[in-house]
N, C-alpha and C. Protein backbone atom coordinates (compact mmCIF):
# COMPACT_ATOMS: atom_id res chain seq x y z
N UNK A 1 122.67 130.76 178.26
CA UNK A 1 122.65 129.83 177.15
C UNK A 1 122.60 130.55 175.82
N UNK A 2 122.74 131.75 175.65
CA UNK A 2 122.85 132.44 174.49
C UNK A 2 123.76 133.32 174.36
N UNK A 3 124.65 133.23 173.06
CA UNK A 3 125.63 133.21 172.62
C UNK A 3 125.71 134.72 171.19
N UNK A 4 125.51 135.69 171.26
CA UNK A 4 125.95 136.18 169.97
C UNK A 4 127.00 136.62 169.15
N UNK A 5 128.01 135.53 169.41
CA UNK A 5 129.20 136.35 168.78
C UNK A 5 129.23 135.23 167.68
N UNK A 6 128.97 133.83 168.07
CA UNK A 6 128.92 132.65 167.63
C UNK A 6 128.44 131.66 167.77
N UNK A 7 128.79 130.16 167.74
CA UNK A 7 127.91 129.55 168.14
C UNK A 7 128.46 128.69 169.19
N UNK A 8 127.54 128.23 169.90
CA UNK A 8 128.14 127.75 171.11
C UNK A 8 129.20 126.33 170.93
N UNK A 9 130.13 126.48 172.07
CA UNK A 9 130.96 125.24 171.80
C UNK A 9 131.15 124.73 172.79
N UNK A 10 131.95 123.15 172.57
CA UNK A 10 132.30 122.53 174.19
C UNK A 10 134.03 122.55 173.60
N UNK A 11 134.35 123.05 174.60
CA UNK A 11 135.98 123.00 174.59
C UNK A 11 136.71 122.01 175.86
N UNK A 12 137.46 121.37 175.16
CA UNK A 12 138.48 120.16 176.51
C UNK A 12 138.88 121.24 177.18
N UNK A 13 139.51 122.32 177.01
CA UNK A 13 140.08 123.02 178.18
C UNK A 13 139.52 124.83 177.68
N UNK A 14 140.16 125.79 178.22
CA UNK A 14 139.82 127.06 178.21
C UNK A 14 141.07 127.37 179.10
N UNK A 15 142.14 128.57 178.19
CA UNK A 15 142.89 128.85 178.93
C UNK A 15 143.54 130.22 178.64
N UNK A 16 144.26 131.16 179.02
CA UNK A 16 144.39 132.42 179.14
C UNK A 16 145.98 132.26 177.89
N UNK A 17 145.93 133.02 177.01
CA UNK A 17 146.92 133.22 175.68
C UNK A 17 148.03 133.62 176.38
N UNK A 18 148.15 134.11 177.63
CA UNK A 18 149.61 134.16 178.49
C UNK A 18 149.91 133.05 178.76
N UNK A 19 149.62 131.88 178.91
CA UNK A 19 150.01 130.55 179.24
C UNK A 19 150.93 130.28 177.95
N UNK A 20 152.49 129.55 178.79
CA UNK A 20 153.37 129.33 178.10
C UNK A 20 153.30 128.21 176.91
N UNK A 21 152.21 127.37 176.64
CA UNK A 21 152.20 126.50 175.97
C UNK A 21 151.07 126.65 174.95
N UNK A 22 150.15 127.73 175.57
CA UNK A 22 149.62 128.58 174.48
C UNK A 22 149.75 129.49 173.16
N UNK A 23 150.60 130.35 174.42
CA UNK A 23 151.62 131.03 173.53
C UNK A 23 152.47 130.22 172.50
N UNK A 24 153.31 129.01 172.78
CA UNK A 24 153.66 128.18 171.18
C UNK A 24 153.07 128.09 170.45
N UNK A 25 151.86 127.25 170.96
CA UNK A 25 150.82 127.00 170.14
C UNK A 25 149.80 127.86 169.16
N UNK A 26 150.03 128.58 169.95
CA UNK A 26 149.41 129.96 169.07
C UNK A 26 150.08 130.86 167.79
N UNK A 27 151.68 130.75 168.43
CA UNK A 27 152.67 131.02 167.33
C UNK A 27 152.86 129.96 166.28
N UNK A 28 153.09 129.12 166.61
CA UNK A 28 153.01 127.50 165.59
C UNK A 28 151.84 127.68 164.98
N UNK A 29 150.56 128.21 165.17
CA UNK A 29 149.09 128.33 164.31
C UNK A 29 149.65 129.56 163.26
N UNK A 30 150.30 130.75 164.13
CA UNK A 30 150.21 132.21 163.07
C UNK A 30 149.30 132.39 163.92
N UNK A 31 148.48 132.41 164.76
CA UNK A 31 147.42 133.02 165.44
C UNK A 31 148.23 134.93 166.59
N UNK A 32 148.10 135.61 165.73
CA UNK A 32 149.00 136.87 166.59
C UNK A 32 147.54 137.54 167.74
N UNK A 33 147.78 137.90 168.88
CA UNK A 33 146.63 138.34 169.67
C UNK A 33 147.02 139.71 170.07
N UNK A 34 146.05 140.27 170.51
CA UNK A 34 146.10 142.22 170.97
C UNK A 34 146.41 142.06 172.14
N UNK A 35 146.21 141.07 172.85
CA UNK A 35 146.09 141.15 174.38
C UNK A 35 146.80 139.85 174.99
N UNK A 36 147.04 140.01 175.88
CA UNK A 36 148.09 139.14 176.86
C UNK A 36 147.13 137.94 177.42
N UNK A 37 145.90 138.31 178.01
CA UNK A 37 145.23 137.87 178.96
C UNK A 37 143.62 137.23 178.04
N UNK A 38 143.84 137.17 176.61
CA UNK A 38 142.52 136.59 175.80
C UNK A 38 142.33 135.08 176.73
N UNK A 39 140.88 134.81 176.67
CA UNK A 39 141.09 132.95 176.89
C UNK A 39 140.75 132.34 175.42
N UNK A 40 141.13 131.49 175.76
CA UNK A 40 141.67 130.32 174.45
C UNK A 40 140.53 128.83 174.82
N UNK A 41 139.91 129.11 174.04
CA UNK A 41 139.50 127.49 173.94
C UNK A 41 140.05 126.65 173.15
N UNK A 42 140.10 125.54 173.10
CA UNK A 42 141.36 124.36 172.91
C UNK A 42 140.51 123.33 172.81
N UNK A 43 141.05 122.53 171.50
CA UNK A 43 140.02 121.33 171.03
C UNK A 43 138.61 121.24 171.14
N UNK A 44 137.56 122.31 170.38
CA UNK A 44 136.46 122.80 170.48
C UNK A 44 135.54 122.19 169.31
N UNK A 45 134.42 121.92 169.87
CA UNK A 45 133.30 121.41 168.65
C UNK A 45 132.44 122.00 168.93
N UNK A 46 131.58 121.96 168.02
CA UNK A 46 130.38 122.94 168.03
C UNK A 46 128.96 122.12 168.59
N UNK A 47 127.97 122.73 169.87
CA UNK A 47 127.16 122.37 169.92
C UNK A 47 125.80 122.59 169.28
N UNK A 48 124.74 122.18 168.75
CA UNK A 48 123.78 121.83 168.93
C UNK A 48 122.68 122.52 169.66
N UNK A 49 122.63 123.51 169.73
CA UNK A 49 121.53 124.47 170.38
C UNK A 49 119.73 124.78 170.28
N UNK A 50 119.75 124.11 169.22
CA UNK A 50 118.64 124.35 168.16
C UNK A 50 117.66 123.71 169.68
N UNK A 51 118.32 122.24 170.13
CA UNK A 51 117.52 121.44 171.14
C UNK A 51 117.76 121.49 172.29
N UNK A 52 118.35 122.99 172.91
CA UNK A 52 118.69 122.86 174.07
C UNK A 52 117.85 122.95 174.79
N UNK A 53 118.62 121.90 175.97
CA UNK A 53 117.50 121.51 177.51
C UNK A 53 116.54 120.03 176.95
N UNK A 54 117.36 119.77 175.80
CA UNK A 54 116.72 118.69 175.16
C UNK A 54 117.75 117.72 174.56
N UNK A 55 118.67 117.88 175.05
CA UNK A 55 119.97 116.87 174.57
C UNK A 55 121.32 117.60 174.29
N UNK A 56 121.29 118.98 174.40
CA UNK A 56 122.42 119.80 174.29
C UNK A 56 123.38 119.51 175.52
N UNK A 57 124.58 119.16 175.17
CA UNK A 57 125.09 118.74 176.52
C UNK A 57 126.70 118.86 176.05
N UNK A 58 128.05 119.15 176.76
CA UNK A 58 128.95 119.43 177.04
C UNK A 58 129.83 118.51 177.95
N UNK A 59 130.38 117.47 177.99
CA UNK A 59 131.33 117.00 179.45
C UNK A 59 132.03 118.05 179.63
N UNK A 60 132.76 119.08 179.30
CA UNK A 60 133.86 119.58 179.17
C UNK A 60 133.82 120.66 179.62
N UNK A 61 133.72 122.25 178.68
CA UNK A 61 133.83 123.51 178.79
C UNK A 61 132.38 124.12 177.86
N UNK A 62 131.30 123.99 178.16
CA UNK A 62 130.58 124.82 177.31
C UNK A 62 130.51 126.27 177.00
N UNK A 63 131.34 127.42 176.10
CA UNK A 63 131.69 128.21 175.71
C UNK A 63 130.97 129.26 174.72
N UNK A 64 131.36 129.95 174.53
CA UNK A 64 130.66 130.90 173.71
C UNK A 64 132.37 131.82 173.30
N UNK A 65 132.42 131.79 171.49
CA UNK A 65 133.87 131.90 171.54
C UNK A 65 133.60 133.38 170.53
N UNK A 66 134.56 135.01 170.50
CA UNK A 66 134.25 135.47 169.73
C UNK A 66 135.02 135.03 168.22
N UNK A 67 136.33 134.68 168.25
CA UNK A 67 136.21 134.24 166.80
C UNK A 67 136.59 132.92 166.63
N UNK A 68 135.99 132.01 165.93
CA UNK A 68 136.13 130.73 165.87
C UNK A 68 136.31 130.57 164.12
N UNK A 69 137.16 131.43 163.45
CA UNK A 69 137.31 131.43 162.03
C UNK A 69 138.79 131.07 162.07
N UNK A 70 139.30 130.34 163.20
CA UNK A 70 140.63 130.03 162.60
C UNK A 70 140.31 128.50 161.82
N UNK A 71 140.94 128.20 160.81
CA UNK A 71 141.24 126.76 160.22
C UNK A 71 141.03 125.90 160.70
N UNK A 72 141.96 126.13 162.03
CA UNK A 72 142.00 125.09 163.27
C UNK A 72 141.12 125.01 163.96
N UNK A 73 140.11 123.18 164.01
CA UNK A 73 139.45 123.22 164.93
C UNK A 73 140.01 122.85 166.42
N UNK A 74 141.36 123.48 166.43
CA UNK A 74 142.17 123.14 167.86
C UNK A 74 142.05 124.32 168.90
N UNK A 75 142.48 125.57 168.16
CA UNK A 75 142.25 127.09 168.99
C UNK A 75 140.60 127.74 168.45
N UNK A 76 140.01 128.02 169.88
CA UNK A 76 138.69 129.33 169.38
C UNK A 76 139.17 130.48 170.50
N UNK A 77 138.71 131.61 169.95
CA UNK A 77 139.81 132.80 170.84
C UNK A 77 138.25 134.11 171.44
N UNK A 78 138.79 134.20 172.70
CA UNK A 78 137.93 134.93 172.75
C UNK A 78 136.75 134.48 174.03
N UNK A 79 137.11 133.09 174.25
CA UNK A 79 135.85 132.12 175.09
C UNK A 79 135.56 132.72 176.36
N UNK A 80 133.89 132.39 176.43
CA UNK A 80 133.42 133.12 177.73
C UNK A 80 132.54 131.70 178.10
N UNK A 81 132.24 131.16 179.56
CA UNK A 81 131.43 130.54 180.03
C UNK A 81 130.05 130.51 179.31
N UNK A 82 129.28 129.38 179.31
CA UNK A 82 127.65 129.62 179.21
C UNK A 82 127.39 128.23 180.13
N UNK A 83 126.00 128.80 180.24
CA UNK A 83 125.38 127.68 181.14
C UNK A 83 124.56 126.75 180.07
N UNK A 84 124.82 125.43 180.06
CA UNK A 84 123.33 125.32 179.37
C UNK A 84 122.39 124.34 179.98
């Protein structure tokens, strides 16, 4: 449940920047990546941690993303699992 790159998020999906519809999407952002195989979180909001185990909650993908400074709150790059 702890996160230091950022702050935690719930993402609808999580998916690898080699995926062909990523890859558009990622070019259509300007988003350029080092690596083939980054995961991508996709339509991401930010949770609420302050109260976790106390209403912090996710349907989706709860994440931990390293950069979430794009514009877009559509791509966060970088996403790793968390439990919460």
């Amino acid at each position: 449940s702890q996160c230091n790159t950022g702050p935690v998020q719930c993402c609808q999906s999580v998916q690898s920047s080699g995926d062909p519809g990523v890859t558009s999407l990622l070019g259509l952002l300007g988003i350029v990546l080092d690596g083939a195989n980054v995961p991508i979180g996709l339509t991401c909001s930010p949770i609420n941690v302050l109260g976790l185990g106390q209403g912090a909650s996710c349907d989706a993908n709860p994440v931990c993303c390293e950069d979430n400074s794009s514009e877009y709150s559509l791509v966060s790059v970088g996403c790793v699992p968390v439990n919460l």
